[in-house]
Protein backbone atom coordinates (compact mmCIF):
# COMPACT_ATOMS: atom_id res chain seq x y z
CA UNK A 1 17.91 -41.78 19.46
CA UNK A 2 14.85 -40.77 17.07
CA UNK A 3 13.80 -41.42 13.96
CA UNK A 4 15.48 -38.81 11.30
CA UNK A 5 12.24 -36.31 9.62
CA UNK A 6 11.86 -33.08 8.44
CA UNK A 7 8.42 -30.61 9.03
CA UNK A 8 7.66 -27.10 8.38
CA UNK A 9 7.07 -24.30 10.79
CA UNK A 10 5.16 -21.80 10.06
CA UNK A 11 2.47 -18.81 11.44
CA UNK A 12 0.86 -15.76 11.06
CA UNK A 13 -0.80 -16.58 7.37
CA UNK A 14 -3.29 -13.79 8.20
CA UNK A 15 -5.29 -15.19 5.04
CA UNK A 16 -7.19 -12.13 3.49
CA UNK A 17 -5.53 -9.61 5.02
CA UNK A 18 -6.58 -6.05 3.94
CA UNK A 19 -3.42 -3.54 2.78
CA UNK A 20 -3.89 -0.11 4.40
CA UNK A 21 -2.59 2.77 2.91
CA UNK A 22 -2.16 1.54 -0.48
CA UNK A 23 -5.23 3.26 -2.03
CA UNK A 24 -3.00 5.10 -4.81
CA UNK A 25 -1.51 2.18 -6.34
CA UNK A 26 -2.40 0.68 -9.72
CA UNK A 27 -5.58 -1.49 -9.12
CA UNK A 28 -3.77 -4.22 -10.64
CA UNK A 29 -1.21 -4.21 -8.10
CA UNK A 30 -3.97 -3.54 -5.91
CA UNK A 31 -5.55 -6.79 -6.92
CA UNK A 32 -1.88 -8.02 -6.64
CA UNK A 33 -1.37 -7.18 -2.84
CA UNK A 34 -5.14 -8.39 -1.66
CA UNK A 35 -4.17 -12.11 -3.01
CA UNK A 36 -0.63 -11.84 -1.82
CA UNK A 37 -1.82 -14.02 1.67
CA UNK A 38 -3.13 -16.35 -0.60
CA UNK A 39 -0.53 -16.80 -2.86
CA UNK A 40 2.01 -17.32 -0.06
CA UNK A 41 -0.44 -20.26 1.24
CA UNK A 42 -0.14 -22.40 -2.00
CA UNK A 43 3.87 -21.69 -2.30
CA UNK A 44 3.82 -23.10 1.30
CA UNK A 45 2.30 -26.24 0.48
CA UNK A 46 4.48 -26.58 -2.96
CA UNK A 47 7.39 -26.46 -0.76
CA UNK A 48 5.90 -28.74 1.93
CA UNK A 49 5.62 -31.35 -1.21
CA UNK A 50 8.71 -30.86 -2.74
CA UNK A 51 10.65 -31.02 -0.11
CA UNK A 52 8.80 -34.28 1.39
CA UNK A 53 8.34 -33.88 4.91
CA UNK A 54 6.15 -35.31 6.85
CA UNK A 55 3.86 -33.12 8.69
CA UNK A 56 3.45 -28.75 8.96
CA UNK A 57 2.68 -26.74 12.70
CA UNK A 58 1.39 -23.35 11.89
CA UNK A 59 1.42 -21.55 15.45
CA UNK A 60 -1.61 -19.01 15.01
CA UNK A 61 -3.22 -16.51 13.01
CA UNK A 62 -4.19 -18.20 10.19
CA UNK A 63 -6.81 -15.63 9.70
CA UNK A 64 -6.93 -12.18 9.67
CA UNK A 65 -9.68 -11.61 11.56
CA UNK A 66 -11.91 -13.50 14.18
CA UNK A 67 -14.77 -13.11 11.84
CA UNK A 68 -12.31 -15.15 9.11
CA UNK A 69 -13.58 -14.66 5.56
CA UNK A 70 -14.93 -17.64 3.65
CA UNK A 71 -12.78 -17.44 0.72
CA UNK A 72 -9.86 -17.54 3.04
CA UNK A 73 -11.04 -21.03 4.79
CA UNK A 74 -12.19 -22.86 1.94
CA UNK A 75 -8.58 -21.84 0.20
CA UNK A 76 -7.15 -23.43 3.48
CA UNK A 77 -9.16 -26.80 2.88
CA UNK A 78 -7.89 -26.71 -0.43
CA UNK A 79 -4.64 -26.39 0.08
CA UNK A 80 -4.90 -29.52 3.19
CA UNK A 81 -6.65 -31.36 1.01
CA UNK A 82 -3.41 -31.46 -1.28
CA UNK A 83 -1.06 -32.13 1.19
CA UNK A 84 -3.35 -35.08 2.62
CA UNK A 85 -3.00 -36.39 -1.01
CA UNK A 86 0.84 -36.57 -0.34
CA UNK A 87 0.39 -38.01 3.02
CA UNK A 88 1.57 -34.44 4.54
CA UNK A 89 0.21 -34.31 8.21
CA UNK A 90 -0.56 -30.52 9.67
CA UNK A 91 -0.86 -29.02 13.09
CA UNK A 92 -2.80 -26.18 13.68
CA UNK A 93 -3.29 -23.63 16.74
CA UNK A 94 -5.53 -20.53 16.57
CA UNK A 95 -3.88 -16.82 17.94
CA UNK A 96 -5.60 -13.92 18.65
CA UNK A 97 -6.44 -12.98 15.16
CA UNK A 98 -8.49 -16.49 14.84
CA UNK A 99 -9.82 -17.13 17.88
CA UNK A 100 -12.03 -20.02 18.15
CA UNK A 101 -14.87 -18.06 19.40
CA UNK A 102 -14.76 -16.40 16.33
CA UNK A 103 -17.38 -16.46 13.98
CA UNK A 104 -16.48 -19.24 11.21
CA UNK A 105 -18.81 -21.57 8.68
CA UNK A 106 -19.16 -24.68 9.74
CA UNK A 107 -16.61 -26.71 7.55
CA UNK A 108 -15.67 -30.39 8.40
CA UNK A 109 -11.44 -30.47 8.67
CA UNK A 110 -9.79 -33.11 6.31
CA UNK A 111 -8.42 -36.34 8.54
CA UNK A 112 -4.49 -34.91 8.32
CA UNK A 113 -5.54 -31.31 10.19
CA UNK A 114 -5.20 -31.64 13.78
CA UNK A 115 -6.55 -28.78 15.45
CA UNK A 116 -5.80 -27.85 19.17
CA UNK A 117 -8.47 -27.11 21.58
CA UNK A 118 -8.26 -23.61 24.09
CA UNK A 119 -9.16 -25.53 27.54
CA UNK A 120 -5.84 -26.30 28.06
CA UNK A 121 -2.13 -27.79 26.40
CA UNK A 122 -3.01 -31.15 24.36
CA UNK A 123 -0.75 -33.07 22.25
CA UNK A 124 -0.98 -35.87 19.43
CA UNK A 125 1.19 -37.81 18.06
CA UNK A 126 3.52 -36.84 14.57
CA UNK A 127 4.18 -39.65 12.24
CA UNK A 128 6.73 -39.87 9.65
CA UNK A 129 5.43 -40.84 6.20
CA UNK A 130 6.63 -44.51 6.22
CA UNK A 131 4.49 -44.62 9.83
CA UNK A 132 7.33 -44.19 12.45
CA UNK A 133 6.70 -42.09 15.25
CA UNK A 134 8.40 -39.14 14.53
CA UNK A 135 7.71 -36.88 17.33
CA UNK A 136 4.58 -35.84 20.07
CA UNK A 137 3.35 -32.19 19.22
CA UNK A 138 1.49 -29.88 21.51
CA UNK A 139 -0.45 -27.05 21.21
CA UNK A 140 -3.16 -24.66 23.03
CA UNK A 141 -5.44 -22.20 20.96
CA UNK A 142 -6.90 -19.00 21.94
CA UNK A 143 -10.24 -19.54 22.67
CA UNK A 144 -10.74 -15.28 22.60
CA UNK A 145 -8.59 -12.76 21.37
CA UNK A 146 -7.24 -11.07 24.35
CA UNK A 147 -5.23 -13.77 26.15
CA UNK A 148 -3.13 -12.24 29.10
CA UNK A 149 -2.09 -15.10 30.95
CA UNK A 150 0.78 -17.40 30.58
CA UNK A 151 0.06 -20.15 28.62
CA UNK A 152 3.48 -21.75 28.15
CA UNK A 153 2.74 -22.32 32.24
CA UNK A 154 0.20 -25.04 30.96
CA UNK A 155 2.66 -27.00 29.08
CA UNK A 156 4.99 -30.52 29.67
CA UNK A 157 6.25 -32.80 27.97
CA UNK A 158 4.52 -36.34 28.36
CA UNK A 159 6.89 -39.60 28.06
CA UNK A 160 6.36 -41.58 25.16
CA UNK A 161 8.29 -39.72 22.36
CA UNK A 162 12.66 -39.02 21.50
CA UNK A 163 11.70 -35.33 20.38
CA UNK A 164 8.75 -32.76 21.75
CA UNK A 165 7.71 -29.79 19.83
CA UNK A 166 5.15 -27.21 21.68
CA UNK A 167 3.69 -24.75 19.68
CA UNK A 168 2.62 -21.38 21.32
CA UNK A 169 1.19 -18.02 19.99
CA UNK A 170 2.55 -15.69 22.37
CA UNK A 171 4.87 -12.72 23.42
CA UNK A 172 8.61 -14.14 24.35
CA UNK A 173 10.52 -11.46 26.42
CA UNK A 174 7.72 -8.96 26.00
CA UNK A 175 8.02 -7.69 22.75
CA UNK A 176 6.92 -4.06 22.68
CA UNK A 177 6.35 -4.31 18.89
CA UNK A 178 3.56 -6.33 19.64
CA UNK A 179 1.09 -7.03 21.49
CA UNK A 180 1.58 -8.84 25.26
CA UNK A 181 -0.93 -11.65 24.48
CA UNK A 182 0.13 -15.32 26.04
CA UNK A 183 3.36 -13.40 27.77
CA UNK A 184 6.22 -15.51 28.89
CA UNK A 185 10.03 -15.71 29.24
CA UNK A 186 12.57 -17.66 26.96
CA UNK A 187 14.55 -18.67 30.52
CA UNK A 188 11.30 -20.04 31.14
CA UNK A 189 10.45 -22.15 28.01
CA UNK A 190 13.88 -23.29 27.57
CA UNK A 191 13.71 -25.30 30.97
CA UNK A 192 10.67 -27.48 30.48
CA UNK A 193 12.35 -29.79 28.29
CA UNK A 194 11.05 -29.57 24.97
CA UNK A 195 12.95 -30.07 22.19
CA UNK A 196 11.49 -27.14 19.26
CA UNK A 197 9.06 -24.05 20.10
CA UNK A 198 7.40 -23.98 17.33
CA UNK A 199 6.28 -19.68 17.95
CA UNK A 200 4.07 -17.67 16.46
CA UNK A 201 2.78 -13.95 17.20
CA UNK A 202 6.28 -12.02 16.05
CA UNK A 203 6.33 -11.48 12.76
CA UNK A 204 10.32 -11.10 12.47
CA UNK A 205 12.12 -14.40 12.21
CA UNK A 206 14.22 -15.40 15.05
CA UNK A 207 15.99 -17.84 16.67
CA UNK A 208 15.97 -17.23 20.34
CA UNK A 209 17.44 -20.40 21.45
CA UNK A 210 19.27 -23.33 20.48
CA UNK A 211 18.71 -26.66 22.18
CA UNK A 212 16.39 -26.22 22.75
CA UNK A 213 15.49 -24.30 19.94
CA UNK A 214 12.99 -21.82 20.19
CA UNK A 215 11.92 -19.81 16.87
CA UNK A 216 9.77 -17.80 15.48
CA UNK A 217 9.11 -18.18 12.48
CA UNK A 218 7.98 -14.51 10.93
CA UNK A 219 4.99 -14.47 9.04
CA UNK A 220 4.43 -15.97 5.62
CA UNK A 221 4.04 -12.30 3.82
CA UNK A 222 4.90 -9.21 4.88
CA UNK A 223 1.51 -7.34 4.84
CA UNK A 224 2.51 -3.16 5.64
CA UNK A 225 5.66 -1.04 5.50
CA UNK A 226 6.94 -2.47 8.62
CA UNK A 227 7.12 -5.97 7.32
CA UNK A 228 10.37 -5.67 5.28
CA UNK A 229 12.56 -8.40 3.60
CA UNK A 230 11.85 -11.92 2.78
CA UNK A 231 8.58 -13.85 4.73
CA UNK A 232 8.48 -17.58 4.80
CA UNK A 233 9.02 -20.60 6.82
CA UNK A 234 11.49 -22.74 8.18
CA UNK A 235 12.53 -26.03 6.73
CA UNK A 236 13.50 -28.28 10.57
CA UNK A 237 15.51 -31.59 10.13
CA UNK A 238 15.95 -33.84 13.02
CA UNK A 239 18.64 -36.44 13.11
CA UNK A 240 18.96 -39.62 14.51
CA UNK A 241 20.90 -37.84 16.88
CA UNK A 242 18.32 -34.84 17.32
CA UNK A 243 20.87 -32.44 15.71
CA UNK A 244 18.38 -29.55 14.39
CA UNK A 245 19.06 -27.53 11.10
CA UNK A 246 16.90 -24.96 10.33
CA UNK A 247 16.75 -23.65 6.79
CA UNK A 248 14.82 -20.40 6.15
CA UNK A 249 12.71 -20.53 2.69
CA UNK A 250 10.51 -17.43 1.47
CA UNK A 251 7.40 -17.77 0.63
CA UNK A 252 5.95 -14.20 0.07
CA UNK A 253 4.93 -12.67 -3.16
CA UNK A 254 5.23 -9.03 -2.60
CA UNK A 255 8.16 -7.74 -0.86
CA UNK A 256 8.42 -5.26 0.85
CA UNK A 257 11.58 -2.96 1.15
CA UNK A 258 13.87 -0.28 2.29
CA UNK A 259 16.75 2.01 0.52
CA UNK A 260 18.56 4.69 1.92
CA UNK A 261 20.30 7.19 -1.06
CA UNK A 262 22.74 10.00 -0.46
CA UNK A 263 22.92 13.27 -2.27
CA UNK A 264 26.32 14.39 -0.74
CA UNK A 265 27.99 13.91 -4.77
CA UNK A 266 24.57 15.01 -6.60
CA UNK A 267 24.08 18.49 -7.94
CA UNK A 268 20.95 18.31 -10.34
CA UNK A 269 17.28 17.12 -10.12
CA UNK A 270 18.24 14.75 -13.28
CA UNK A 271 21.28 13.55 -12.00
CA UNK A 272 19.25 12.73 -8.74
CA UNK A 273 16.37 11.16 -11.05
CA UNK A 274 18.96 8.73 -12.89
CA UNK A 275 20.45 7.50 -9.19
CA UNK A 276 17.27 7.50 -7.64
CA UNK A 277 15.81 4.71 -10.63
CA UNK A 278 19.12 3.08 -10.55
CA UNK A 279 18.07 2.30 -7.30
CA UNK A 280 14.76 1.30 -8.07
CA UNK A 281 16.16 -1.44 -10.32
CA UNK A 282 18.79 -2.64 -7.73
CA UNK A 283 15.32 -3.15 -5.45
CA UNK A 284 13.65 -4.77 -8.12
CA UNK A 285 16.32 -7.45 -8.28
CA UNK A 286 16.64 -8.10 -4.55
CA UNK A 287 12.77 -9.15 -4.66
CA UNK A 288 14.18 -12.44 -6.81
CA UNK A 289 10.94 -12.16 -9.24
CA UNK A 290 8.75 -10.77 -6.73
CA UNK A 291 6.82 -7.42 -7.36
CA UNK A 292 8.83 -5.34 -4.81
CA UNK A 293 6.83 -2.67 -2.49
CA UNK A 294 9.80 -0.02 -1.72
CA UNK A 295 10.63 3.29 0.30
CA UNK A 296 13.50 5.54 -0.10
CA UNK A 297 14.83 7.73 1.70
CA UNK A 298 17.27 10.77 0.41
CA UNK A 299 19.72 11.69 3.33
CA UNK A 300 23.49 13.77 3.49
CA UNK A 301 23.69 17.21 2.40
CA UNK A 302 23.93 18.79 -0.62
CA UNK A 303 23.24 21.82 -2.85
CA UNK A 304 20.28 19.56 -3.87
CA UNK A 305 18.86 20.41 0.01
CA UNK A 306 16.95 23.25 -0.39
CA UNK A 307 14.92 21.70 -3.93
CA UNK A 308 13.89 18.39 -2.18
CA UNK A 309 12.39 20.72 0.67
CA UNK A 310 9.97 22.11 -2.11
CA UNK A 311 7.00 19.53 -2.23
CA UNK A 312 6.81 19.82 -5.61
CA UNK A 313 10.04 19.12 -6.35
CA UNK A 314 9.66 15.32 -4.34
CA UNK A 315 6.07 14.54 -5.61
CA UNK A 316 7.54 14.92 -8.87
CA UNK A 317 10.21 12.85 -8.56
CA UNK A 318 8.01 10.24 -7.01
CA UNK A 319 5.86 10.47 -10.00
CA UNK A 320 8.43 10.11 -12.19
CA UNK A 321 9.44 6.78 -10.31
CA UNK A 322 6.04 5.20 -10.52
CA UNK A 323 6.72 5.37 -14.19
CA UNK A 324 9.47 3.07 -14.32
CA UNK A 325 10.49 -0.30 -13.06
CA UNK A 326 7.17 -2.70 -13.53
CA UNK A 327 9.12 -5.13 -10.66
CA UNK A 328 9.28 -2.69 -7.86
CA UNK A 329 7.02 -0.17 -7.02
CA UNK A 330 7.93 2.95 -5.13
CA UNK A 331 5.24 3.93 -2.83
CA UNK A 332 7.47 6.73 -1.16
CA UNK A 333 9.84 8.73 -1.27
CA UNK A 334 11.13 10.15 2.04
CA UNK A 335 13.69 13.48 2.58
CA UNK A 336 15.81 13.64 5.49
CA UNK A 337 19.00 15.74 3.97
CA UNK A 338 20.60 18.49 5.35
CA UNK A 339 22.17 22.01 4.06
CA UNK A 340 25.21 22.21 2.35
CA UNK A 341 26.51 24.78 5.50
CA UNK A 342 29.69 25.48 6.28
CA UNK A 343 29.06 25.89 10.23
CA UNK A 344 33.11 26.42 11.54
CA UNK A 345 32.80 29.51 8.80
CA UNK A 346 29.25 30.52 10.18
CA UNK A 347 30.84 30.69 14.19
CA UNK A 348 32.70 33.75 13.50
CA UNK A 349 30.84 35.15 10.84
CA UNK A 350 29.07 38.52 11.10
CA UNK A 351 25.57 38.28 9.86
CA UNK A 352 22.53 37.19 11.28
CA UNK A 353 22.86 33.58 10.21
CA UNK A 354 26.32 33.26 12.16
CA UNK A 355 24.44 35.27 15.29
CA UNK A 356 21.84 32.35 15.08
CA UNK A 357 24.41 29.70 14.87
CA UNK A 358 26.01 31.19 17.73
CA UNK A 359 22.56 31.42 19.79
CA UNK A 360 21.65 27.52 19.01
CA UNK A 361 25.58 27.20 20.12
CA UNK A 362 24.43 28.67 23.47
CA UNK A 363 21.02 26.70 23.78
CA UNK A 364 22.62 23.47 23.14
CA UNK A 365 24.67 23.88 26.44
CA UNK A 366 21.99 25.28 28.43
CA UNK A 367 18.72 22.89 29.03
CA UNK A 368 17.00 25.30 30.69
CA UNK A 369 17.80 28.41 28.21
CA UNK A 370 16.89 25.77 25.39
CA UNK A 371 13.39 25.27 27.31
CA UNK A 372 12.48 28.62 27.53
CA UNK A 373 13.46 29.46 24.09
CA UNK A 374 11.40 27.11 22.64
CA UNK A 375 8.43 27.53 24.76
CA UNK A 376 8.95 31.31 24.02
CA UNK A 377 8.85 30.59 20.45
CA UNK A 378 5.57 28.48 20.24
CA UNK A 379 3.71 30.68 22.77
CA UNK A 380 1.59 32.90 20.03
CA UNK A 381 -0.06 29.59 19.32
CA UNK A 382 -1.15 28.76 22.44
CA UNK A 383 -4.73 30.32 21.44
CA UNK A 384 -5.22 28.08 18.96
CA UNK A 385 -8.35 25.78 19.38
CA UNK A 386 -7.03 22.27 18.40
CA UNK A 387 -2.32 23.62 18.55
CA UNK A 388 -3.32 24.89 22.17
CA UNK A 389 -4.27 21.48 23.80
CA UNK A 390 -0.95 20.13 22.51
CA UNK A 391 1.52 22.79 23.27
CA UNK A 392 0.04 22.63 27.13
CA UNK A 393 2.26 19.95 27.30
CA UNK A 394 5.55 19.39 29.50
CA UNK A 395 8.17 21.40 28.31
CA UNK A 396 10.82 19.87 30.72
CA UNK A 397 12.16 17.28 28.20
CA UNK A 398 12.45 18.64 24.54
CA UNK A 399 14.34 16.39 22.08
CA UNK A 400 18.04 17.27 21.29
CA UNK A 401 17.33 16.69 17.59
CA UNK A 402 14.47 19.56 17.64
CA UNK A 403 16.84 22.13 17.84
CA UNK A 404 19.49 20.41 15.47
CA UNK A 405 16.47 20.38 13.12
CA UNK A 406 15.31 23.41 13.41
CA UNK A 407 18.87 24.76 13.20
CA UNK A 408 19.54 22.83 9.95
CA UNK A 409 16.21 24.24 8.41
CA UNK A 410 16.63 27.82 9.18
CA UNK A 411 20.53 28.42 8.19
CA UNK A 412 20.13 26.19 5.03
CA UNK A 413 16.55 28.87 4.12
CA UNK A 414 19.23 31.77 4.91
CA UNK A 415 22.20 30.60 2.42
CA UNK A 416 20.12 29.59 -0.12
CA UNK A 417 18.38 33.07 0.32
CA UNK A 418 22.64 34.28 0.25
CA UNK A 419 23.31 32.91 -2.70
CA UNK A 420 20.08 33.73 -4.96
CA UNK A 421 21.53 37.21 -3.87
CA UNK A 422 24.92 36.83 -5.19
């Protein structure tokens, strides 16, 4: 039996983190995405207060970089300062984005941070607000940024306490989206008999495990395209019983997101215009009151094809989306459609276009005719200074969609070419 309490966890704040790529947006939504990290701090301790719990473990990368601005750590004093006010304990370990050996200023922590050292796994005691021992809580920081070696190795649970929680920065089942710092495996942390990994590192929210439980949390605002959908923390509750119940609350102020758009039942630039801001709104209501940071992409196959591979015709339409929804800005606009063709027609058509079909016919059941083909076809670049060096490569395994591509391409230029001529 324990105590019943609730905490936050949370990681990956990367405080001040710069937006790449972003250089043609408005400057105020500019202005809007470089305090984003910042705003997402202060909604985390609002929540942290309203909801009352009694202490916060933020597993790594609090800071976007070792060298940590100053705005970003006297923001984070702030914002401990409050919660100390409400008697709001935190836990803090540093990743590989804010390693200790980083350069910092030389700012005194407020009594409720606990911050864990790099020699090796510590842990402290978490109380409950009315005093009660709620839990023990360990941690191990990076003391540098590269950190190969298996940390969770270092870690057990020490009697004393009804409910452990270890927090780790690391790589869980080797993640190839990131990096393979602090590498180790979830068979591995579920048998050393803690009761919560409190994980940082991945910045997509999941629960791994469940009694144990072992989560990751995401990050706290999604920073680049890759980042879509709502960023926050979870809300843990511990019974008397140790039952666990995890509720997921966002925190981010710019969201960032993803819509795919057909143009199979579309047959004019304006008709595509009105579908394509229709869309834009539905975006800008999905962000719940956030700005919204969106991509969409145009796929199917229509007579629209052959405009939308005119560059002109998509920056324009882009353009025209920038102008509209002040919730939800469109930063691109991607094409992947196809030709309107009637291929079963095309097989025993006479004309060059249903010879070609018929050749690609051949190539896609012979590798090796496919190969040769395509080397053949690229070989009056090889003299090319900087094209030359790449197409030396290994022609032994070309992608299947290359020549579905290039097939698409070619017979949709031909029957648009057929019916200007008709």
């Amino acid at each position: 039996m324990t105590v019943p309490f609730r905490f936050i966890h949370a990681a990956d704040l990367h405080l001040d983190s710069p937006f790449r790529g972003m250089s043609k947006v408005p400057d105020a939504l500019k202005e809007k995405l470089q305090a984003s990290t910042f705003g997402a701090l202060r909604r985390l301790t609002d929540t942290a207060i309203r909801e009352q719990v009694d202490f916060i473990v933020i597993s790594g990368d609090l800071y976007d970089e070792a060298d940590r601005s100053l705005k970003a750590q006297f923001l984070l004093l702030k914002e401990w300062e409050r919660l100390q006010h409400y008697g709001i304990s935190v836990f803090i370990i540093h990743g590989n984005h804010d390693p200790l050996n980083g350069a910092r200023a030389e700012l005194k922590l407020p009594s409720n941070v606990t911050q864990f050292g790099a020699n090796g796994m510590e842990y402290r005691p978490a109380y409950c607000r009315n005093g009660e021992l709620a839990a023990f809580v360990y941690g191990m920081s990076y003391g540098k940024r590269h950190v190969t070696e298996n940390l969770a190795a270092r870690y057990s649970p020490v009697e004393g306490a009804a409910f452990h929680i270890a927090m780790l920065h690391g790589n869980v089942n080797g993640d190839s989206s990131h990096d393979p710092y602090a590498p180790c495996s979830l068979e591995e942390l579920t048998g050393k008999g803690f009761d919560y990994w409190a994980l940082g590192h991945i910045h997509t929210r999941k629960v791994l495990h469940e009694y144990p439980h072992v989560v990751y949390s995401g990050n706290i605002q999604g920073r680049n395209p890759r980042e879509t959908g709502p960023k926050g923390c979870y809300l843990v509750e511990v019974s008397t019983s140790r039952a666990v119940e995890l509720t997921f609350i966002p925190l981010d102020e710019i969201r960032w997101l993803d819509a795919v758009l057909s143009i199979n039942d579309l047959h004019t630039e304006q008709e595509l215009l009105q579908r394509l801001e229709e869309q834009a709104e539905q975006l800008a209501a999905r962000g719940d009151g956030r700005t919204v940071m969106a991509r969409l992409t145009l796929e199917g196959q229509g007579p629209l094809h052959p405009k939308l591979s005119e560059t002109i015709t998509v920056r324009t339409l882009l353009e025209q989306l920038q102008l509209g929804s002040p919730h939800a800005w469109i930063y691109a606009l991607e094409v992947h459609t196809r030709a309107g063709l009637r291929l079963t027609e095309l097989e025993d058509e006479n004309s060059f276009a249903g010879e070609l079909y018929r050749l690609t016919q051949r190539l896609e059941q012979d590798s090796g005719a496919w190969r040769q083909e395509a080397a053949a076809a690229v070989a009056p670049l090889s003299g090319h200074a900087k094209l030359g060096r790449i197409l030396r490569g290994n022609w032994d395994e070309l992608p299947e969609l290359w020549l579905e591509q290039a097939r698409e391409h070619v017979l949709g230029l031909l029957t648009a070419e057929g019916r200007k001529d008709e």
